[in-house]
C-alpha atoms as a PDB file:
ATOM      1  CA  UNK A   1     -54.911 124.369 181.055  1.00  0.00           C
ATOM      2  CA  UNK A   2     -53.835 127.789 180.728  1.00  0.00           C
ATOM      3  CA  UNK A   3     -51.136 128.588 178.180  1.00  0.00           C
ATOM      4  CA  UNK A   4     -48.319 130.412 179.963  1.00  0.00           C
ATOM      5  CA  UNK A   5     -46.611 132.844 177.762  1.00  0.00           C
ATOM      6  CA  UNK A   6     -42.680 133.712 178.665  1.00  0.00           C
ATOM      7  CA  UNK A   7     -41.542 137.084 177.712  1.00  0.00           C
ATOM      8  CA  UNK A   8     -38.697 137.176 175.784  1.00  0.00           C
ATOM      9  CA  UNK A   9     -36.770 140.625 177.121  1.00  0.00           C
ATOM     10  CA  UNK A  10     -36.329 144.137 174.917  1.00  0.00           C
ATOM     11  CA  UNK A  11     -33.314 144.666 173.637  1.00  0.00           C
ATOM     12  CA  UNK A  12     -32.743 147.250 176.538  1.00  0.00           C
ATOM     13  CA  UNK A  13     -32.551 144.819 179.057  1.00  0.00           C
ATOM     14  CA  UNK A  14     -30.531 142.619 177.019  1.00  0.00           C
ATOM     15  CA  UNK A  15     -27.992 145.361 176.844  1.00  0.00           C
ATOM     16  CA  UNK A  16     -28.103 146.435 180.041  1.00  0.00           C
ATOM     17  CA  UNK A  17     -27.455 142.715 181.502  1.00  0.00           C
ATOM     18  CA  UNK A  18     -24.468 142.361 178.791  1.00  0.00           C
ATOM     19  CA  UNK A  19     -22.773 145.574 180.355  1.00  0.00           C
ATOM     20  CA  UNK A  20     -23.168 144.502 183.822  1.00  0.00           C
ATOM     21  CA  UNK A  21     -21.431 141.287 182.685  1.00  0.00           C
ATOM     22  CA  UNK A  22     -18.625 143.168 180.978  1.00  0.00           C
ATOM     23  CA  UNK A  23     -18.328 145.092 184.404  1.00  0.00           C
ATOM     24  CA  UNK A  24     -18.181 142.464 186.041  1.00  0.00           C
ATOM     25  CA  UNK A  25     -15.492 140.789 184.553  1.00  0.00           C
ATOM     26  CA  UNK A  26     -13.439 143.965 185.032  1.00  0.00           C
ATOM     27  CA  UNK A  27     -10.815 143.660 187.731  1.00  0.00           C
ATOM     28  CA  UNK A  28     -11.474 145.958 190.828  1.00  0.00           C
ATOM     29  CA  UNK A  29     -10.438 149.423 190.648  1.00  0.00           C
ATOM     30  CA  UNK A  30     -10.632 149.395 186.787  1.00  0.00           C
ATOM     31  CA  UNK A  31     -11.929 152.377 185.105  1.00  0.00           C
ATOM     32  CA  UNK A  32     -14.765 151.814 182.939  1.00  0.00           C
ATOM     33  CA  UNK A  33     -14.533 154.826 180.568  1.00  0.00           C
ATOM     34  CA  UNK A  34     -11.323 156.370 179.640  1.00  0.00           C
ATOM     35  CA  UNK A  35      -7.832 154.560 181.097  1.00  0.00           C
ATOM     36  CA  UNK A  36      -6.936 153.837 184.732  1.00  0.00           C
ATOM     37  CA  UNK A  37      -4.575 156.688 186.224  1.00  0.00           C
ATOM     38  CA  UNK A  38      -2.408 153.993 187.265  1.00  0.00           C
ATOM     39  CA  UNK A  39      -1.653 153.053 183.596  1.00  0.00           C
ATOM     40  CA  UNK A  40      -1.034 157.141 182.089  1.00  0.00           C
ATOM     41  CA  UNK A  41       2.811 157.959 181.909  1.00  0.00           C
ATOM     42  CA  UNK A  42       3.965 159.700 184.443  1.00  0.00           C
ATOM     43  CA  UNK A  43       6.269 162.681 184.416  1.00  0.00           C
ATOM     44  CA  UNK A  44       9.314 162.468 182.203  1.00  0.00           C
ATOM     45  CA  UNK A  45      12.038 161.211 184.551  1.00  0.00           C
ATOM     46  CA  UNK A  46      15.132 161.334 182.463  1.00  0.00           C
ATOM     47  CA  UNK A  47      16.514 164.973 182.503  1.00  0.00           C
ATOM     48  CA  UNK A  48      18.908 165.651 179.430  1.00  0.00           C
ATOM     49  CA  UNK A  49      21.752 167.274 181.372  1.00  0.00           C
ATOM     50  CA  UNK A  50      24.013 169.309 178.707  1.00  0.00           C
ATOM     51  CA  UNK A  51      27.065 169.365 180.040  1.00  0.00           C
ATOM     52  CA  UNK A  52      29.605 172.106 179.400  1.00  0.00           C
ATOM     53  CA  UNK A  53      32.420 170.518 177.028  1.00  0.00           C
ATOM     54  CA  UNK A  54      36.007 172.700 177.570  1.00  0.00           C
ATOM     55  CA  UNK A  55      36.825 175.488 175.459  1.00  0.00           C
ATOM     56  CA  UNK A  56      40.891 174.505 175.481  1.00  0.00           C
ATOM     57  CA  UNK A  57      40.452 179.179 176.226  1.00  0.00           C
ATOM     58  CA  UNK A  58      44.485 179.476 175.391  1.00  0.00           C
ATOM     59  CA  UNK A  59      45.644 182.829 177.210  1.00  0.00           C
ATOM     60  CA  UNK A  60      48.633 185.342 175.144  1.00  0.00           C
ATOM     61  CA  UNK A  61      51.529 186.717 177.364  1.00  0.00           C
ATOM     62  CA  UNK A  62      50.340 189.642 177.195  1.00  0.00           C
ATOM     63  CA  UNK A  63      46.485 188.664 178.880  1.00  0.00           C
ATOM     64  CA  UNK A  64      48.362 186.434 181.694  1.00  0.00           C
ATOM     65  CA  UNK A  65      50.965 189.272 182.099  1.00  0.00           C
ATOM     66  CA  UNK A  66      48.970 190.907 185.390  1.00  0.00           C
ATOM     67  CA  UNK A  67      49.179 187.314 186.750  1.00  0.00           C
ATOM     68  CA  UNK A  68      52.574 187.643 187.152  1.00  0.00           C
ATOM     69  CA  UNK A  69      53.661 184.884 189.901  1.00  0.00           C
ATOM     70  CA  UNK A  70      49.919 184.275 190.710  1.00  0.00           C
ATOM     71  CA  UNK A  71      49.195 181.524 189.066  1.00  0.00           C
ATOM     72  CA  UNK A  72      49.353 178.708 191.649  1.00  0.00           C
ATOM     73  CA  UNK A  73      51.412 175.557 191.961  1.00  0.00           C
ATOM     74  CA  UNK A  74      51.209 172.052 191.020  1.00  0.00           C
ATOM     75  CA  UNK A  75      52.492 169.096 193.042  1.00  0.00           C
ATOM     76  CA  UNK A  76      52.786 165.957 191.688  1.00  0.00           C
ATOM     77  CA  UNK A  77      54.366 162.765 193.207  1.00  0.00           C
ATOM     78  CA  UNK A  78      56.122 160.096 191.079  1.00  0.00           C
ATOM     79  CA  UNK A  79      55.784 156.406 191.882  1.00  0.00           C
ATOM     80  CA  UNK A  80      59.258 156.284 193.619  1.00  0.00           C
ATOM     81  CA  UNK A  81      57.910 158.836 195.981  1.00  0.00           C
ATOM     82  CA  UNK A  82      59.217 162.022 193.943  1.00  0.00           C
ATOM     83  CA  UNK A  83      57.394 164.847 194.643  1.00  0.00           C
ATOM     84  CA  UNK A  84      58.035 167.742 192.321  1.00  0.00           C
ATOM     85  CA  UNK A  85      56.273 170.900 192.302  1.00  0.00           C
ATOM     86  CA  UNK A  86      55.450 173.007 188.942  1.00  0.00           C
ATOM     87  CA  UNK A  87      54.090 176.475 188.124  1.00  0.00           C
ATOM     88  CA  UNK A  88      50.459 175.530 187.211  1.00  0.00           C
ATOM     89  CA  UNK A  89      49.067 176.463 183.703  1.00  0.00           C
ATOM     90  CA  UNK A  90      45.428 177.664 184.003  1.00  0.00           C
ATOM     91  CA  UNK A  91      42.807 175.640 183.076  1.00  0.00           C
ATOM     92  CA  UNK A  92      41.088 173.782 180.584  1.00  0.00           C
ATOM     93  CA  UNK A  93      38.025 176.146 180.461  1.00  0.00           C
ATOM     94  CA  UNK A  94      37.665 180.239 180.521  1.00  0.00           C
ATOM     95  CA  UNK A  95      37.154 183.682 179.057  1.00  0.00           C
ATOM     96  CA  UNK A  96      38.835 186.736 179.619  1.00  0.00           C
ATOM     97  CA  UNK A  97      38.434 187.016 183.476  1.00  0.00           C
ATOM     98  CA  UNK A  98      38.061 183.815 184.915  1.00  0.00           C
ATOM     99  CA  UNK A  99      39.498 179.972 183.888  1.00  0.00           C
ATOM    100  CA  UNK A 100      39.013 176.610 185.867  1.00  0.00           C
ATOM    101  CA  UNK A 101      39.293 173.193 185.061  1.00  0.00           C
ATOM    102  CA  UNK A 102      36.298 171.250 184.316  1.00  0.00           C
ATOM    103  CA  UNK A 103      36.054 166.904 184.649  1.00  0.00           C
ATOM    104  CA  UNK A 104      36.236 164.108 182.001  1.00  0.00           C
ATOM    105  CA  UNK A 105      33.127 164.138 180.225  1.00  0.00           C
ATOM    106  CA  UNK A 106      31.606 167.188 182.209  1.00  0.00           C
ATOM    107  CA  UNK A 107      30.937 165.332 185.513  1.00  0.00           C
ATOM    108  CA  UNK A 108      31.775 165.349 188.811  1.00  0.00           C
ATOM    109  CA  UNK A 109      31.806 162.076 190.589  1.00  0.00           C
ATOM    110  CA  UNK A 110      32.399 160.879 194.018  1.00  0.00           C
ATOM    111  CA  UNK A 111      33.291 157.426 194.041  1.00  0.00           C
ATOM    112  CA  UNK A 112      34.790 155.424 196.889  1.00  0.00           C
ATOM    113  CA  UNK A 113      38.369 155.689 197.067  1.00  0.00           C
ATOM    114  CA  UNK A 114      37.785 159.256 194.706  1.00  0.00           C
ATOM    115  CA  UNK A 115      38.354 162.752 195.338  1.00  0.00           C
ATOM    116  CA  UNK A 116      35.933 164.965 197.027  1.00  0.00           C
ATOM    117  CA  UNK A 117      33.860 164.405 200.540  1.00  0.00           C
ATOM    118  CA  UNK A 118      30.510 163.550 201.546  1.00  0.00           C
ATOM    119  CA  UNK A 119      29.620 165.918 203.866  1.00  0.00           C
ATOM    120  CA  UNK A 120      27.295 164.901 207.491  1.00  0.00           C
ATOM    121  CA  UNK A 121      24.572 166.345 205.708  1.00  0.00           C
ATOM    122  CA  UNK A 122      24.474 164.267 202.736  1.00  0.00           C
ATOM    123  CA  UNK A 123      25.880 167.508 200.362  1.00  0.00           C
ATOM    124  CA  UNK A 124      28.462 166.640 198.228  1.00  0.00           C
ATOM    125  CA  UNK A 125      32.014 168.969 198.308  1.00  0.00           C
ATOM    126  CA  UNK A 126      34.400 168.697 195.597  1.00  0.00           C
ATOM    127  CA  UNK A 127      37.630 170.863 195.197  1.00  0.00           C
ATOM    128  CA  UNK A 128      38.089 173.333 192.197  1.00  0.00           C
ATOM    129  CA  UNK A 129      40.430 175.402 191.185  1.00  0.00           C
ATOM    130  CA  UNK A 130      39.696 179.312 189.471  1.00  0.00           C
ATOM    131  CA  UNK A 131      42.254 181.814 187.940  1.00  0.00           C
ATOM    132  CA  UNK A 132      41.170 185.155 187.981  1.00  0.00           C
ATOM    133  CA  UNK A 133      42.485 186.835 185.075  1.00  0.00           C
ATOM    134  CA  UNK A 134      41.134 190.080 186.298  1.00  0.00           C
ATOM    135  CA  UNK A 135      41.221 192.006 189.751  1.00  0.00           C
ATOM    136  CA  UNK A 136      38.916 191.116 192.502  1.00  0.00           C
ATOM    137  CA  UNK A 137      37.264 188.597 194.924  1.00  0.00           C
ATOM    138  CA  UNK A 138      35.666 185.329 193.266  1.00  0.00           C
ATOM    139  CA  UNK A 139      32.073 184.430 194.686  1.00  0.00           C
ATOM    140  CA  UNK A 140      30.549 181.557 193.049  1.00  0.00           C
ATOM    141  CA  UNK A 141      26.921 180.172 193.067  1.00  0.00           C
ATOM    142  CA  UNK A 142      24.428 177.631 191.773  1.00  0.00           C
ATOM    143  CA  UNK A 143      21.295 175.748 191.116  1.00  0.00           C
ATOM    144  CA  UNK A 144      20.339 172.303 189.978  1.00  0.00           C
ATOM    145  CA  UNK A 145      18.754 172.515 186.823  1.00  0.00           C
ATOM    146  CA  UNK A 146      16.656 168.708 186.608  1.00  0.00           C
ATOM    147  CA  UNK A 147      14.876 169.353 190.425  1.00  0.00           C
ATOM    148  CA  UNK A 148      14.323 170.832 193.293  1.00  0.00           C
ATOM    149  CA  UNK A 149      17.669 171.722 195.553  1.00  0.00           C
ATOM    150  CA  UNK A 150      19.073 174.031 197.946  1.00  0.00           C
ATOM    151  CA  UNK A 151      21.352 176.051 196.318  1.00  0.00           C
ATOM    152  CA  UNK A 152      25.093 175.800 195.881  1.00  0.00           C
ATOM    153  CA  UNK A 153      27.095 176.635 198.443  1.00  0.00           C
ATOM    154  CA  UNK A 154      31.016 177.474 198.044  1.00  0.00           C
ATOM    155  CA  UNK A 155      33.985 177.512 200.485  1.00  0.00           C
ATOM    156  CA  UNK A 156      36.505 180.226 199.242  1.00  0.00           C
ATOM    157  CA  UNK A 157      39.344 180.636 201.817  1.00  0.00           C
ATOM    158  CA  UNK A 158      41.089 184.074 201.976  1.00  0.00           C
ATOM    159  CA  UNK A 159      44.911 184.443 201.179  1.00  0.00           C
ATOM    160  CA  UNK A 160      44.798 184.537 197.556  1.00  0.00           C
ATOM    161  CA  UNK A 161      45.395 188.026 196.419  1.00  0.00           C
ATOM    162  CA  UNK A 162      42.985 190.033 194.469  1.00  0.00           C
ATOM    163  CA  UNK A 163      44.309 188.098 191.553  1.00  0.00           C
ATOM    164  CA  UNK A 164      45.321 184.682 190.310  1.00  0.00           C
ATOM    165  CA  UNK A 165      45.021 181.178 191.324  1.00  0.00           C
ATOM    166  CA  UNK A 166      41.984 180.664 194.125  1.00  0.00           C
ATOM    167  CA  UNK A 167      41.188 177.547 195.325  1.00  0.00           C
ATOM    168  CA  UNK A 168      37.827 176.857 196.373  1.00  0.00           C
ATOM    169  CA  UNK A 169      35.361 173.579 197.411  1.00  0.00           C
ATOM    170  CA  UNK A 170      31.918 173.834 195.840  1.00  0.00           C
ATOM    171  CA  UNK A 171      29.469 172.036 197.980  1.00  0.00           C
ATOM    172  CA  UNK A 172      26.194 170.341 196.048  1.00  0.00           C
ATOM    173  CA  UNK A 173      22.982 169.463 198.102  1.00  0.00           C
ATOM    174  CA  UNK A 174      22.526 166.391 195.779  1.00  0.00           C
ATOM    175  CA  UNK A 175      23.768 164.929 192.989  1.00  0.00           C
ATOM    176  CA  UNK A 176      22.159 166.214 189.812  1.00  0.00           C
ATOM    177  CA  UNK A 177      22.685 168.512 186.984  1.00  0.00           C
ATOM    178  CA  UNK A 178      24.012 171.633 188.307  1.00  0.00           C
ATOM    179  CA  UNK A 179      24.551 175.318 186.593  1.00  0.00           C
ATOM    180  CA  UNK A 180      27.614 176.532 188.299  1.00  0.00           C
ATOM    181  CA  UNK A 181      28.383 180.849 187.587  1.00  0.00           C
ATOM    182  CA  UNK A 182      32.013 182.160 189.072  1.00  0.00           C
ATOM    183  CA  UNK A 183      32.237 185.765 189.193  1.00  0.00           C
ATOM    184  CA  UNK A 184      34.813 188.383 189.718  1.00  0.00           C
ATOM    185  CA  UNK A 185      34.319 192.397 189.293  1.00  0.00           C
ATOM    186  CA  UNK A 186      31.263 192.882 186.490  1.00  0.00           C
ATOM    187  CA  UNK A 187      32.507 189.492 184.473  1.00  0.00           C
ATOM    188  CA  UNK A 188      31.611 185.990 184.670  1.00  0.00           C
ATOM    189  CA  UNK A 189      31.870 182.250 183.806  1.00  0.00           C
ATOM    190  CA  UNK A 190      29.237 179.676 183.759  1.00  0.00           C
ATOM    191  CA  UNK A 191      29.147 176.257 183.167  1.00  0.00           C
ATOM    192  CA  UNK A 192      27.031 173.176 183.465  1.00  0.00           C
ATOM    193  CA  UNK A 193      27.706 170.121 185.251  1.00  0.00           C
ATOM    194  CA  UNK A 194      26.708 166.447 186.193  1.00  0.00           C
ATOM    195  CA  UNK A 195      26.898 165.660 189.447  1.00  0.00           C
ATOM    196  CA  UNK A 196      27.627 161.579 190.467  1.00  0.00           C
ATOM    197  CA  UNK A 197      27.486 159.806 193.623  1.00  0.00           C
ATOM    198  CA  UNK A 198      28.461 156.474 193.470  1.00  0.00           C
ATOM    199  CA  UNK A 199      27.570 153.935 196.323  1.00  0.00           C
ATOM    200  CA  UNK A 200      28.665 155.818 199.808  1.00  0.00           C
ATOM    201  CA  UNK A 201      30.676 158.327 197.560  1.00  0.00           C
ATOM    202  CA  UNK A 202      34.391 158.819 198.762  1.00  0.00           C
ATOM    203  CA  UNK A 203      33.620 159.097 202.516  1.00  0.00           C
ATOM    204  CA  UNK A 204      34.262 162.320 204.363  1.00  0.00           C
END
């Protein structure tokens, strides 16, 4: 009887069986070499938004003096109904042309029940009020600084003098962190903002 010899396999093959096991056991879609794009980080989401904190700008006689009677008015109404109306100080936040009042903790929000509107469009309007310490028409514009967004758009309603108090509505594609410049002859003010919309925002 002839003696049948069994070949024992190289170490090649025993290699290459043992990595088609391993690849095997792999789930399906699994890179072999390197890391599946599904586990790398993706982009940074979080956006550190630094807000503009209030200067507290105080103003001498002598640089509200041109104001004269142009610095606005104040209503308030007591909880018996009282309405009384005051000459309005400037704001909490300026330089030496332009001052306006900027929220608790740097944001804007638009909460149910809040101030501000949600516009058919989705954009986001919020009142705010300018002084214009020096002579001249206020524009005002914008971009959000943590993506991509039309830019800021602003209502500013004639009647206001070349000077003074000017009310205007600044109107914000999308909530975000927004960079927000007012200008009036060659000067400016700029500040930076976070923009919050919470549930279906204060309704329109």
């Amino acid at each position: 009887m002839e003696n049948t010899r069994i070949r024992q396999p190289s170490r090649f093959c025993r290699a290459t069986w043992l990595m088609i096991a391993f690849v095997g056991c792999l789930p399906w879609g699994s890179d072999v070499v390197g890391h599946s794009s599904s586990l790398q980080a993706g982009p940074e989401r979080s956006f550190p938004c630094h807000v503009t904190a209030p200067n507290l700008k105080k103003y001498t006689e002598a640089e509200l003096a041109p104001l004269h009677d142009r610095r606005g008015w104040v209503t308030t109404t007591a909880p018996d109904g009282t309405r009384t109306t005051v000459q309005s100080s400037l704001g909490n936040h300026g330089n030496a042309a332009l001052s306006t009042v900027l929220g608790p903790e740097g944001k804007v929000v638009l909460k149910p029940g809040g101030a501000g509107f949600v516009l058919e469009n989705g954009a986001l309007s919020m009142k705010f009020f300018w002084w214009r310490l020096v002579r001249g028409r206020l524009t005002i514009e914008g971009r959000r600084l943590d993506g991509p967004a039309p830019p800021l758009r602003a209502r500013i309603p004639d009647g206001y003098g070349e000077i003074g108090f000017q009310a205007t509505a600044l109107i914000f594609p999308t909530p975000g962190c927004w960079e927000v410049t007012g200008r009036v002859a060659d000067q400016s003010l700029t500040f930076v903002t976070l923009v919050e919309k919470i549930g279906n925002g204060p309704g329109r």
